[in-house]
Structure formats: structure tokens, C-alpha cells
C-alpha atoms as a PDB file:
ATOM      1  CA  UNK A   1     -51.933  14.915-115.645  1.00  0.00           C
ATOM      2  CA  UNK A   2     -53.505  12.590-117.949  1.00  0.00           C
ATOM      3  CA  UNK A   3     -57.016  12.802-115.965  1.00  0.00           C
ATOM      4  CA  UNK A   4     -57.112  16.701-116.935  1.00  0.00           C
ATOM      5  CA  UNK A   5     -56.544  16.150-120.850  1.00  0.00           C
ATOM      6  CA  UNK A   6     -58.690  18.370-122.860  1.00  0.00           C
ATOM      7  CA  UNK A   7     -58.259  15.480-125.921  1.00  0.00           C
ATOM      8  CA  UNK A   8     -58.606  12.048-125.746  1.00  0.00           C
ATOM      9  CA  UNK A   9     -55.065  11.559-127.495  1.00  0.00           C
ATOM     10  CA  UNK A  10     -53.388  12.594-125.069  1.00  0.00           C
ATOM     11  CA  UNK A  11     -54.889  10.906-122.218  1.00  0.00           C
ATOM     12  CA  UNK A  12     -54.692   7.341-124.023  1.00  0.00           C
ATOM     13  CA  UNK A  13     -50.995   8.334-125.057  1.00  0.00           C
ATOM     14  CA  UNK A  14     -50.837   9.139-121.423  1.00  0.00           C
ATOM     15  CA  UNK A  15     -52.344   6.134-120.112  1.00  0.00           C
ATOM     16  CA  UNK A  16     -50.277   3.947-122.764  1.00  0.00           C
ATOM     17  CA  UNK A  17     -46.840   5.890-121.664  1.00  0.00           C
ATOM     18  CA  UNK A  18     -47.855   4.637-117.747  1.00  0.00           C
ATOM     19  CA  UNK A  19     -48.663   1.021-119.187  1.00  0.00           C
ATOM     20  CA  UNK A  20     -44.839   0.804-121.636  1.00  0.00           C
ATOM     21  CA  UNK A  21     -43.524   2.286-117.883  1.00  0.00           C
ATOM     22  CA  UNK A  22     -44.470  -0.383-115.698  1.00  0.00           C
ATOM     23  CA  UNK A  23     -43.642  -3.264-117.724  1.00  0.00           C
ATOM     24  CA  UNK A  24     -40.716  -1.878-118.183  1.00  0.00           C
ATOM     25  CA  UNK A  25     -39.903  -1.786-114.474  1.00  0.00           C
ATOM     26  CA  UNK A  26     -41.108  -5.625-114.267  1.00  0.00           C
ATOM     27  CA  UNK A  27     -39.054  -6.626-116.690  1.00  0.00           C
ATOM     28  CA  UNK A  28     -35.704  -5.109-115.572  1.00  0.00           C
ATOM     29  CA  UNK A  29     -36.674  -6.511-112.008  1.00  0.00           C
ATOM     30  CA  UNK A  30     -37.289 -10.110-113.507  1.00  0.00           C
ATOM     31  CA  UNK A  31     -33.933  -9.928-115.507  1.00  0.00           C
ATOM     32  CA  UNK A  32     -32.297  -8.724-112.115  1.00  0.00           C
ATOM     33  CA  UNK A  33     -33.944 -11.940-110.057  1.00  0.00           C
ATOM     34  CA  UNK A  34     -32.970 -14.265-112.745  1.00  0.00           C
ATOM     35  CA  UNK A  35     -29.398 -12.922-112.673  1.00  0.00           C
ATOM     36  CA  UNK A  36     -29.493 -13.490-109.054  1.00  0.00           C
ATOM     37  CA  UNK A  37     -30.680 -17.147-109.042  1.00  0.00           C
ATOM     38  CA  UNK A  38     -27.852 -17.824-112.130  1.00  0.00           C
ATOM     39  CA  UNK A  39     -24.853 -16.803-109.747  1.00  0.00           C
ATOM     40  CA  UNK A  40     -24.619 -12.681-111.133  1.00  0.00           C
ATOM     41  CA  UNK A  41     -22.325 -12.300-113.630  1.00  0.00           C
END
């Protein structure tokens, strides 16, 4: 979707969107693994 923007705002929000996205996902998996090594709860 963000290939076929007609402005470049969009396809840097895009691309900036799919960047805040991912590191999001690493971070809740690296707060989940630390949990993990600390016992859970």
C-alpha cells in the first residue's frame, strides 16, 4: 500500500507506521522472555 502512494507523506508515514510496528512486536516479545527467565509472575 505504501509502494503505490501518490505523495511522499504518506509513504514515509507508511514506512514509519511499519518501523513503530515492529519494534513494537520486539519489545513485547523481549518483556515476555525476560518474564520467563524471572519465574512469570
Amino acid at each position: 500500500m505504501a509502494s503505490h502512494a501518490a505523495d511522499t507523506t504518506f509513504y514515509y508515514t507508511g514506512l514509519a507506521v511499519f518501523v513503530i510496528a515492529v519494534l513494537a512486536v520486539f519489545y513485547v516479545m523481549r518483556r515476555a522472555f525476560d518474564e520467563a527467565e524471572q519465574g512469570g509472575h
